[in-house]
PDB file of N, CA and C in Angstrom:
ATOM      1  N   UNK A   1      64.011  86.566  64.567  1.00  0.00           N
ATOM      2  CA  UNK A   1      65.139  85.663  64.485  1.00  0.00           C
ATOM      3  C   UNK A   1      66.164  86.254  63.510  1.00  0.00           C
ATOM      4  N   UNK A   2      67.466  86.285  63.742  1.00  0.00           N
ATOM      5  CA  UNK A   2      68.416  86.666  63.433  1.00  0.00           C
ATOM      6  C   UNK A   2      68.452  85.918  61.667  1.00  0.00           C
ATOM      7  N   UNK A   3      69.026  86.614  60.533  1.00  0.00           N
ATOM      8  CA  UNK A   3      69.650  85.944  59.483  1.00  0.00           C
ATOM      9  C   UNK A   3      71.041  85.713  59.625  1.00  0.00           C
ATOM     10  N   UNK A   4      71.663  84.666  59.450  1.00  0.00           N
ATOM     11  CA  UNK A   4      72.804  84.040  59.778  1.00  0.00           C
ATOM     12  C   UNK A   4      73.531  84.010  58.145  1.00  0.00           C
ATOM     13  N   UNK A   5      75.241  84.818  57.608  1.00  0.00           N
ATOM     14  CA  UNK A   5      75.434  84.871  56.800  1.00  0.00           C
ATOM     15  C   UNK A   5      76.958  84.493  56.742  1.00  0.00           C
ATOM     16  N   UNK A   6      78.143  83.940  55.670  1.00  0.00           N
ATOM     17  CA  UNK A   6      79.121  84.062  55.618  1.00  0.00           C
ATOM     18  C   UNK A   6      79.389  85.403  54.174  1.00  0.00           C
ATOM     19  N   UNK A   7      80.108  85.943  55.145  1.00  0.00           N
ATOM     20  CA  UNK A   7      80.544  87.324  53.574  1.00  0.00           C
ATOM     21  C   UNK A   7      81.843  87.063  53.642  1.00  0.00           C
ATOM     22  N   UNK A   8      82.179  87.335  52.331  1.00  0.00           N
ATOM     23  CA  UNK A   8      83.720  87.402  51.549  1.00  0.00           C
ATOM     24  C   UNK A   8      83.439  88.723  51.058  1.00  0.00           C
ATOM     25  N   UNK A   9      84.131  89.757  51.720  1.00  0.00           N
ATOM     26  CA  UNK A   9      84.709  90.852  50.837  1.00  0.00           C
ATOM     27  C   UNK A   9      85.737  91.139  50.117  1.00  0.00           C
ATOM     28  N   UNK A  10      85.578  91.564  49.064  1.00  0.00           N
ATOM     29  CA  UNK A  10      86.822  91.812  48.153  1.00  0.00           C
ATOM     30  C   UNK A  10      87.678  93.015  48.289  1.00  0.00           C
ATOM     31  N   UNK A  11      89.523  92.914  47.891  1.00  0.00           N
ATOM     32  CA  UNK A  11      90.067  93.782  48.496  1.00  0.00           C
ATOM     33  C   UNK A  11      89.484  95.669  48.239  1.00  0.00           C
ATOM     34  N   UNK A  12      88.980  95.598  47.395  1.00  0.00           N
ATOM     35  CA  UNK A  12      88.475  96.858  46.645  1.00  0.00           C
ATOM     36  C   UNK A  12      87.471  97.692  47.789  1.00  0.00           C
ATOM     37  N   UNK A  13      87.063  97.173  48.391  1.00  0.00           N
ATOM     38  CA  UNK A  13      86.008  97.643  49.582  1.00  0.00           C
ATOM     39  C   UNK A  13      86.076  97.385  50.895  1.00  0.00           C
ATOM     40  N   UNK A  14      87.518  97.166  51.161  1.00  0.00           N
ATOM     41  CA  UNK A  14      87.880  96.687  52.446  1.00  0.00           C
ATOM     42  C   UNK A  14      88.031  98.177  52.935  1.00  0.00           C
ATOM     43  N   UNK A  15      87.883  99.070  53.047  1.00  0.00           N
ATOM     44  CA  UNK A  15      88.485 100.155  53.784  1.00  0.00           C
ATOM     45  C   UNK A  15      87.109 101.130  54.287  1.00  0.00           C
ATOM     46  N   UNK A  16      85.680 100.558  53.362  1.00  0.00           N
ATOM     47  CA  UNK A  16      84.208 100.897  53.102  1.00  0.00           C
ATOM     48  C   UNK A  16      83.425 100.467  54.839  1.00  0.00           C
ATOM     49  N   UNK A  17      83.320 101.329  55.163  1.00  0.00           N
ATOM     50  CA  UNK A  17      82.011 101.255  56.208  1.00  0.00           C
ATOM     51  C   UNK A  17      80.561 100.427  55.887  1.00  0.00           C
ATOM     52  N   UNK A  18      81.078  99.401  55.265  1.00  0.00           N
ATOM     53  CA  UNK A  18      79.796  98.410  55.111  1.00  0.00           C
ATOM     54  C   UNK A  18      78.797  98.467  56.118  1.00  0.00           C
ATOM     55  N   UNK A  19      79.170  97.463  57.089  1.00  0.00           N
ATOM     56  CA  UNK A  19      78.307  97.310  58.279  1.00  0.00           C
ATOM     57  C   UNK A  19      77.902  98.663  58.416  1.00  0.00           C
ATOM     58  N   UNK A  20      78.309  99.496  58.604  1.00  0.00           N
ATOM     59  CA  UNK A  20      77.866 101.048  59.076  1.00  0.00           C
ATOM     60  C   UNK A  20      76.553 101.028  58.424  1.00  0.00           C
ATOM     61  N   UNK A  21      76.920 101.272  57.143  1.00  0.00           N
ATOM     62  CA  UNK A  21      75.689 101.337  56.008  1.00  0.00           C
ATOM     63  C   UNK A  21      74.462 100.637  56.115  1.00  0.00           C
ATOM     64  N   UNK A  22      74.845  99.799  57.047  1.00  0.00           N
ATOM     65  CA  UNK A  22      73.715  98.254  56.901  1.00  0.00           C
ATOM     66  C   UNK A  22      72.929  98.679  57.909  1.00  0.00           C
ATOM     67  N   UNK A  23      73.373  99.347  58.628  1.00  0.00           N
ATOM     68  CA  UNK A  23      72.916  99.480  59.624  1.00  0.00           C
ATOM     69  C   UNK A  23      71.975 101.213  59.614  1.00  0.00           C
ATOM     70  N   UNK A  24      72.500 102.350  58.938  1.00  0.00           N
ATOM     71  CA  UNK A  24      72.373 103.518  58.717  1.00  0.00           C
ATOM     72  C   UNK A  24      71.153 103.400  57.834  1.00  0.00           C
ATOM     73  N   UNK A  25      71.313 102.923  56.715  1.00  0.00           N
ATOM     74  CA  UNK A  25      70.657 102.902  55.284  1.00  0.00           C
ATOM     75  C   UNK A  25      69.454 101.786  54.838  1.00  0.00           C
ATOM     76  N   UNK A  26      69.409 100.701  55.743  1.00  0.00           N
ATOM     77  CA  UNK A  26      68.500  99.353  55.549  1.00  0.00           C
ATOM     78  C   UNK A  26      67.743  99.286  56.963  1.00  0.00           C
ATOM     79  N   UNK A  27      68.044  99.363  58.031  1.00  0.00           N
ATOM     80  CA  UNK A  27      67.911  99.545  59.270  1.00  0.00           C
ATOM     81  C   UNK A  27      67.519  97.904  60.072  1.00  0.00           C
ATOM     82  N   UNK A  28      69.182  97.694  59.808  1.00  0.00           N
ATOM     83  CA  UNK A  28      69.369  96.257  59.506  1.00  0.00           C
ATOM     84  C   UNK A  28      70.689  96.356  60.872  1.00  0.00           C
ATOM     85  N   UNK A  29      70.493  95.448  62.406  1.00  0.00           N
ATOM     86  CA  UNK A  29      71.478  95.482  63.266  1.00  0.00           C
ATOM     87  C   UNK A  29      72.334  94.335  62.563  1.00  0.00           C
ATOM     88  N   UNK A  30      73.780  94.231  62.076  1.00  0.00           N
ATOM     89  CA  UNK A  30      75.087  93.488  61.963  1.00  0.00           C
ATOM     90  C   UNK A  30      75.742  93.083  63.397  1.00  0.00           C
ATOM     91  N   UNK A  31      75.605  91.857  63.678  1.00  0.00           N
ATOM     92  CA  UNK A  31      76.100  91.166  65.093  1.00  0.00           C
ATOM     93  C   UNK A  31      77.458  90.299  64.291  1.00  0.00           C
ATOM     94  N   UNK A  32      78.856  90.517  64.506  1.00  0.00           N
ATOM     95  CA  UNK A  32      79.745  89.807  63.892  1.00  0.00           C
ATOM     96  C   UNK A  32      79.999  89.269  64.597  1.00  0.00           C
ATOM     97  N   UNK A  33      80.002  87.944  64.153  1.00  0.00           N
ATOM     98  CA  UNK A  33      80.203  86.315  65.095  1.00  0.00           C
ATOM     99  C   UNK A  33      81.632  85.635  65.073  1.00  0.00           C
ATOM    100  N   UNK A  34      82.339  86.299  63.688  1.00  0.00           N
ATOM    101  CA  UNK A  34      83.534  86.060  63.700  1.00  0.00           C
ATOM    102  C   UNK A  34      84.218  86.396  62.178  1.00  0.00           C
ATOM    103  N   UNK A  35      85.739  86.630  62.007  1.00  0.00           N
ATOM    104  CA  UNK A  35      85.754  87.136  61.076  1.00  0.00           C
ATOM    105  C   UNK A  35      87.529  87.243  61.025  1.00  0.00           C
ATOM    106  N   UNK A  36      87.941  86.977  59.600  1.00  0.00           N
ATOM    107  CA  UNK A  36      89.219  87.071  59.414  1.00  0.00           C
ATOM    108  C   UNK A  36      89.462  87.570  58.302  1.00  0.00           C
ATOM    109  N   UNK A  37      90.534  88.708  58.358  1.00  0.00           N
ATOM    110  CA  UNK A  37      90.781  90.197  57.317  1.00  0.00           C
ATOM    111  C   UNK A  37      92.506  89.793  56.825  1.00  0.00           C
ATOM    112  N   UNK A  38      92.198  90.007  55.720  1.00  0.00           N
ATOM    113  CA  UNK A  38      93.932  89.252  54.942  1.00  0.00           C
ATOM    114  C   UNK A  38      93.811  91.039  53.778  1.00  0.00           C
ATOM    115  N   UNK A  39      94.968  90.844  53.613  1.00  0.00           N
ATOM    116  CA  UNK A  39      95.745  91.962  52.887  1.00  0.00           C
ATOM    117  C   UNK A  39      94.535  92.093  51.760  1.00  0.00           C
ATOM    118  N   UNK A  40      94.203  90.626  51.538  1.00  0.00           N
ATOM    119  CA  UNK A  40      93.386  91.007  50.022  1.00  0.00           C
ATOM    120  C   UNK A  40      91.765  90.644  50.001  1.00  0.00           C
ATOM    121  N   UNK A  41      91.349  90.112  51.213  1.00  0.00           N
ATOM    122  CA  UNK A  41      90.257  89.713  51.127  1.00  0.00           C
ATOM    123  C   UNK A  41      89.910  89.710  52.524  1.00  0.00           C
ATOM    124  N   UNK A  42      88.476  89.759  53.139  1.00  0.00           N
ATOM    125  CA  UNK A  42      87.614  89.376  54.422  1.00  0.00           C
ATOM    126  C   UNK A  42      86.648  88.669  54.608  1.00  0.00           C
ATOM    127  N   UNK A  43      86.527  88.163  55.541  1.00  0.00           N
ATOM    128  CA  UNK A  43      85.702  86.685  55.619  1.00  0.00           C
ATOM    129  C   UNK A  43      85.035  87.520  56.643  1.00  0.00           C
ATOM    130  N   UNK A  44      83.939  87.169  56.887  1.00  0.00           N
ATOM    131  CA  UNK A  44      82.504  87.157  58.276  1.00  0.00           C
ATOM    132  C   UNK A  44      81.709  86.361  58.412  1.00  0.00           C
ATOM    133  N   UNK A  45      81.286  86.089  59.438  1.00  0.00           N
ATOM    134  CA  UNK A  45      80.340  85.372  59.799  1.00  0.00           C
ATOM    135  C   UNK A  45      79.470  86.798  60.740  1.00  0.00           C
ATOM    136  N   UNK A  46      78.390  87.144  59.892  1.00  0.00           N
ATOM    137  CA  UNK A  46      77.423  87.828  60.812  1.00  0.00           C
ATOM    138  C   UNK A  46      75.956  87.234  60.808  1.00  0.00           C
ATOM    139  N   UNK A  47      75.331  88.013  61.963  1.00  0.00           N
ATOM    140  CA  UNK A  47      74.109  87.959  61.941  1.00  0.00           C
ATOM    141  C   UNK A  47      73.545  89.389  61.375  1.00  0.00           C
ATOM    142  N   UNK A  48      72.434  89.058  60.959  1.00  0.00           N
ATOM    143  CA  UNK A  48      71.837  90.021  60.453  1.00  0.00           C
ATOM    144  C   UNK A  48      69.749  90.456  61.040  1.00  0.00           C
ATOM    145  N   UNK A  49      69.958  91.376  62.028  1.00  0.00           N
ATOM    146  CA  UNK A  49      68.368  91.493  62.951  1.00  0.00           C
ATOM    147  C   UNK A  49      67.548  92.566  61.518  1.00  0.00           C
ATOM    148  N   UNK A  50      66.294  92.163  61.546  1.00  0.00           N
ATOM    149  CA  UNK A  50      65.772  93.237  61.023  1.00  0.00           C
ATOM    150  C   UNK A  50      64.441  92.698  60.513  1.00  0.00           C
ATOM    151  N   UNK A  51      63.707  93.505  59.975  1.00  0.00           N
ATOM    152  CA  UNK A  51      62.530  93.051  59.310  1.00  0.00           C
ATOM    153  C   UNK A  51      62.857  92.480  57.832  1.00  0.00           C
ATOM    154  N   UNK A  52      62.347  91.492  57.744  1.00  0.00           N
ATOM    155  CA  UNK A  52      62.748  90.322  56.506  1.00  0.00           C
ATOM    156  C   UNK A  52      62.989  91.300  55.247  1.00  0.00           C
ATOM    157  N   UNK A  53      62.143  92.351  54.534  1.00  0.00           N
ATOM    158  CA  UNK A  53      62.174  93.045  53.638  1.00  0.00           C
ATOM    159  C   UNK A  53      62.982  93.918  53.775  1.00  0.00           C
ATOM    160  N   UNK A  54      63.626  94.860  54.706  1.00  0.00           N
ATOM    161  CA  UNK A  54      65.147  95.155  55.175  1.00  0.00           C
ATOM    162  C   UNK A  54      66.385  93.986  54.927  1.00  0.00           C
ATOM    163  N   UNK A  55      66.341  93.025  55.247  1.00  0.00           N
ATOM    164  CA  UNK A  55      67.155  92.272  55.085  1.00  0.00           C
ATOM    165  C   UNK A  55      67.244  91.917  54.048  1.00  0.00           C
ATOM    166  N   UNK A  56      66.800  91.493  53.429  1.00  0.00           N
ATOM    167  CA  UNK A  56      66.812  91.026  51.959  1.00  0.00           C
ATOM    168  C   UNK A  56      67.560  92.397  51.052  1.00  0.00           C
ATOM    169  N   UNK A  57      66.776  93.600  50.992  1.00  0.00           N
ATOM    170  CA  UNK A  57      67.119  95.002  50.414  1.00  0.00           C
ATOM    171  C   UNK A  57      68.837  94.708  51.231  1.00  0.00           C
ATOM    172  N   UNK A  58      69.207  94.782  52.321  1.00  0.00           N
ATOM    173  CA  UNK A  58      70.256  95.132  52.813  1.00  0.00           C
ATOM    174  C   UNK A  58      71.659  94.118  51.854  1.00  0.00           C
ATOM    175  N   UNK A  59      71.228  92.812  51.878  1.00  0.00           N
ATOM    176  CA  UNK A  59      71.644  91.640  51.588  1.00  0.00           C
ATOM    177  C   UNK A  59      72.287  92.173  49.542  1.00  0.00           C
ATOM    178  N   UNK A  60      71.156  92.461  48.918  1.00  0.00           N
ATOM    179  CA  UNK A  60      71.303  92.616  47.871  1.00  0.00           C
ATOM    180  C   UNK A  60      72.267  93.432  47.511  1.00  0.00           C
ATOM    181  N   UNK A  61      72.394  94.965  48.505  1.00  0.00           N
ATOM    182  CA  UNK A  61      73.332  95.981  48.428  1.00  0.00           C
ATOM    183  C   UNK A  61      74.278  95.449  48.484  1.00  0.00           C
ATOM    184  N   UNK A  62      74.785  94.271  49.454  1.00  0.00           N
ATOM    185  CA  UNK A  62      76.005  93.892  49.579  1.00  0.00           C
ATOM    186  C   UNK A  62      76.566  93.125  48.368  1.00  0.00           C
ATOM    187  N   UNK A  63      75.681  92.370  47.733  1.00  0.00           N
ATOM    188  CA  UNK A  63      76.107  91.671  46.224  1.00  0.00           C
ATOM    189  C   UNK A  63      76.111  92.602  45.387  1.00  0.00           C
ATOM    190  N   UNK A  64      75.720  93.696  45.303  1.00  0.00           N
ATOM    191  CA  UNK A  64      76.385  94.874  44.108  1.00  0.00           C
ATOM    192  C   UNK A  64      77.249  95.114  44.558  1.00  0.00           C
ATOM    193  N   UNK A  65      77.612  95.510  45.680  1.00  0.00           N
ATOM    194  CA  UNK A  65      79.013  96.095  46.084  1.00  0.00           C
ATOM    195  C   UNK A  65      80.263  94.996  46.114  1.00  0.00           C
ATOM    196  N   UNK A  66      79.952  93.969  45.385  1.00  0.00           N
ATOM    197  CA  UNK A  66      80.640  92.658  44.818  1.00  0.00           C
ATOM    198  C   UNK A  66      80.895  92.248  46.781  1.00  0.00           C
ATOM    199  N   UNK A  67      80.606  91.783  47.050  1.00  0.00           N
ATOM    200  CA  UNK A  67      80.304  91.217  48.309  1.00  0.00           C
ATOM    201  C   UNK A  67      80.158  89.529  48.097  1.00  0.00           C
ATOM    202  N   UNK A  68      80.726  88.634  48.437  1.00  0.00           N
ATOM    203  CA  UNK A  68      79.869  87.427  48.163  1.00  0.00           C
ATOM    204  C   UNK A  68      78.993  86.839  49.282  1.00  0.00           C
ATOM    205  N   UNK A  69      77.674  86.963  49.251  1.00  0.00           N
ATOM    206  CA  UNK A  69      76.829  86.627  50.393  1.00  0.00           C
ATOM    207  C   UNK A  69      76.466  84.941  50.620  1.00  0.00           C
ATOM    208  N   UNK A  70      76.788  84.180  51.356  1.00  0.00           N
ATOM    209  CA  UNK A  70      76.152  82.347  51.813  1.00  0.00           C
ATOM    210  C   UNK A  70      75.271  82.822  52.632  1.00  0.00           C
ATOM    211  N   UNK A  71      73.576  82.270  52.572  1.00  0.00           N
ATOM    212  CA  UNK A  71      73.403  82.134  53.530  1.00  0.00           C
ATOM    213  C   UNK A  71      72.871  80.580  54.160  1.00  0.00           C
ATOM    214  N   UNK A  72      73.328  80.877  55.346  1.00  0.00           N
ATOM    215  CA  UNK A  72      73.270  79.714  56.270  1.00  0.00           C
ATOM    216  C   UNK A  72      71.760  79.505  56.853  1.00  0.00           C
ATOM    217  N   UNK A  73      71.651  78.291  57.423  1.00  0.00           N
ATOM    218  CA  UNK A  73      70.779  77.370  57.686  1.00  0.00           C
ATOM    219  C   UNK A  73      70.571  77.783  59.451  1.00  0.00           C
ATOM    220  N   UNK A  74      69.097  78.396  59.762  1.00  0.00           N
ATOM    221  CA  UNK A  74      69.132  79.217  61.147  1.00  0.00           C
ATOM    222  C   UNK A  74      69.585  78.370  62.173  1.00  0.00           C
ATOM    223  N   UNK A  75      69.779  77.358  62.279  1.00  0.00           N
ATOM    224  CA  UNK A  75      69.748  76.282  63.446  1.00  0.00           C
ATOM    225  C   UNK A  75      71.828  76.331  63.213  1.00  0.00           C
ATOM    226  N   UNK A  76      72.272  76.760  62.335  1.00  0.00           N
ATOM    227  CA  UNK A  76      73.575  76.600  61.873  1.00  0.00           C
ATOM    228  C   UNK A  76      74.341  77.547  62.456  1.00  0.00           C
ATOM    229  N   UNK A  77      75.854  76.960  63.451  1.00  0.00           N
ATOM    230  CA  UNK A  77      76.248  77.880  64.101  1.00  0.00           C
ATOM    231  C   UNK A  77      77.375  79.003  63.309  1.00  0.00           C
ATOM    232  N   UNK A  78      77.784  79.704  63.438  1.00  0.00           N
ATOM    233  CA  UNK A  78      78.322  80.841  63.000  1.00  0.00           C
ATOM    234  C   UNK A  78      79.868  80.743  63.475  1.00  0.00           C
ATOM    235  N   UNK A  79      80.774  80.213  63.110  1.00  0.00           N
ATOM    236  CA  UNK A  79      82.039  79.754  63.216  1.00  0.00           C
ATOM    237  C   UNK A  79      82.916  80.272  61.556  1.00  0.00           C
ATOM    238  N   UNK A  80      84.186  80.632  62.088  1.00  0.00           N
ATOM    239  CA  UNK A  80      85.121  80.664  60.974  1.00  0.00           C
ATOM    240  C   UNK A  80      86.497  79.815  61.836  1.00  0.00           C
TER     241      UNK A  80
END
């Protein structure tokens, strides 16, 4: 079952191959459900496939990389 997340990225790492990484480095599939990119900040709604201990490791990378991670409630739909 998919992890269901809202991310806020900050303008400082908007130009960063995140998802790439998440996917390269954690071996973690990023399904983006929806998502809106402003001059200074980015919003997502993704899913996140993987083995729970990948995910979590993946999840954490993103809060060092000042990322702000919500996560949502699995039954909870994925809307911005």
């Amino acid at each position: 079952m998919p992890h269901k997340y809202f991310l806020t990225f900050p303008q400082e790492i908007l130009g960063e191959p995140v998802l790439y990484t998440l996917g390269q480095d954690f071996n973690v599939v990023p399904n983006i459900r929806g998502a809106s990119i402003g001059d200074d900040q980015a919003l997502m709604a993704v899913e996140l496939e993987g083995e729970d201990g990948d995910v979590t490791r993946a999840v954490a990378w993103l809060k060092e990389r000042g990322v702000s991670v919500e996560s949502l409630a699995p039954d909870r739909k994925l809307e911005l």
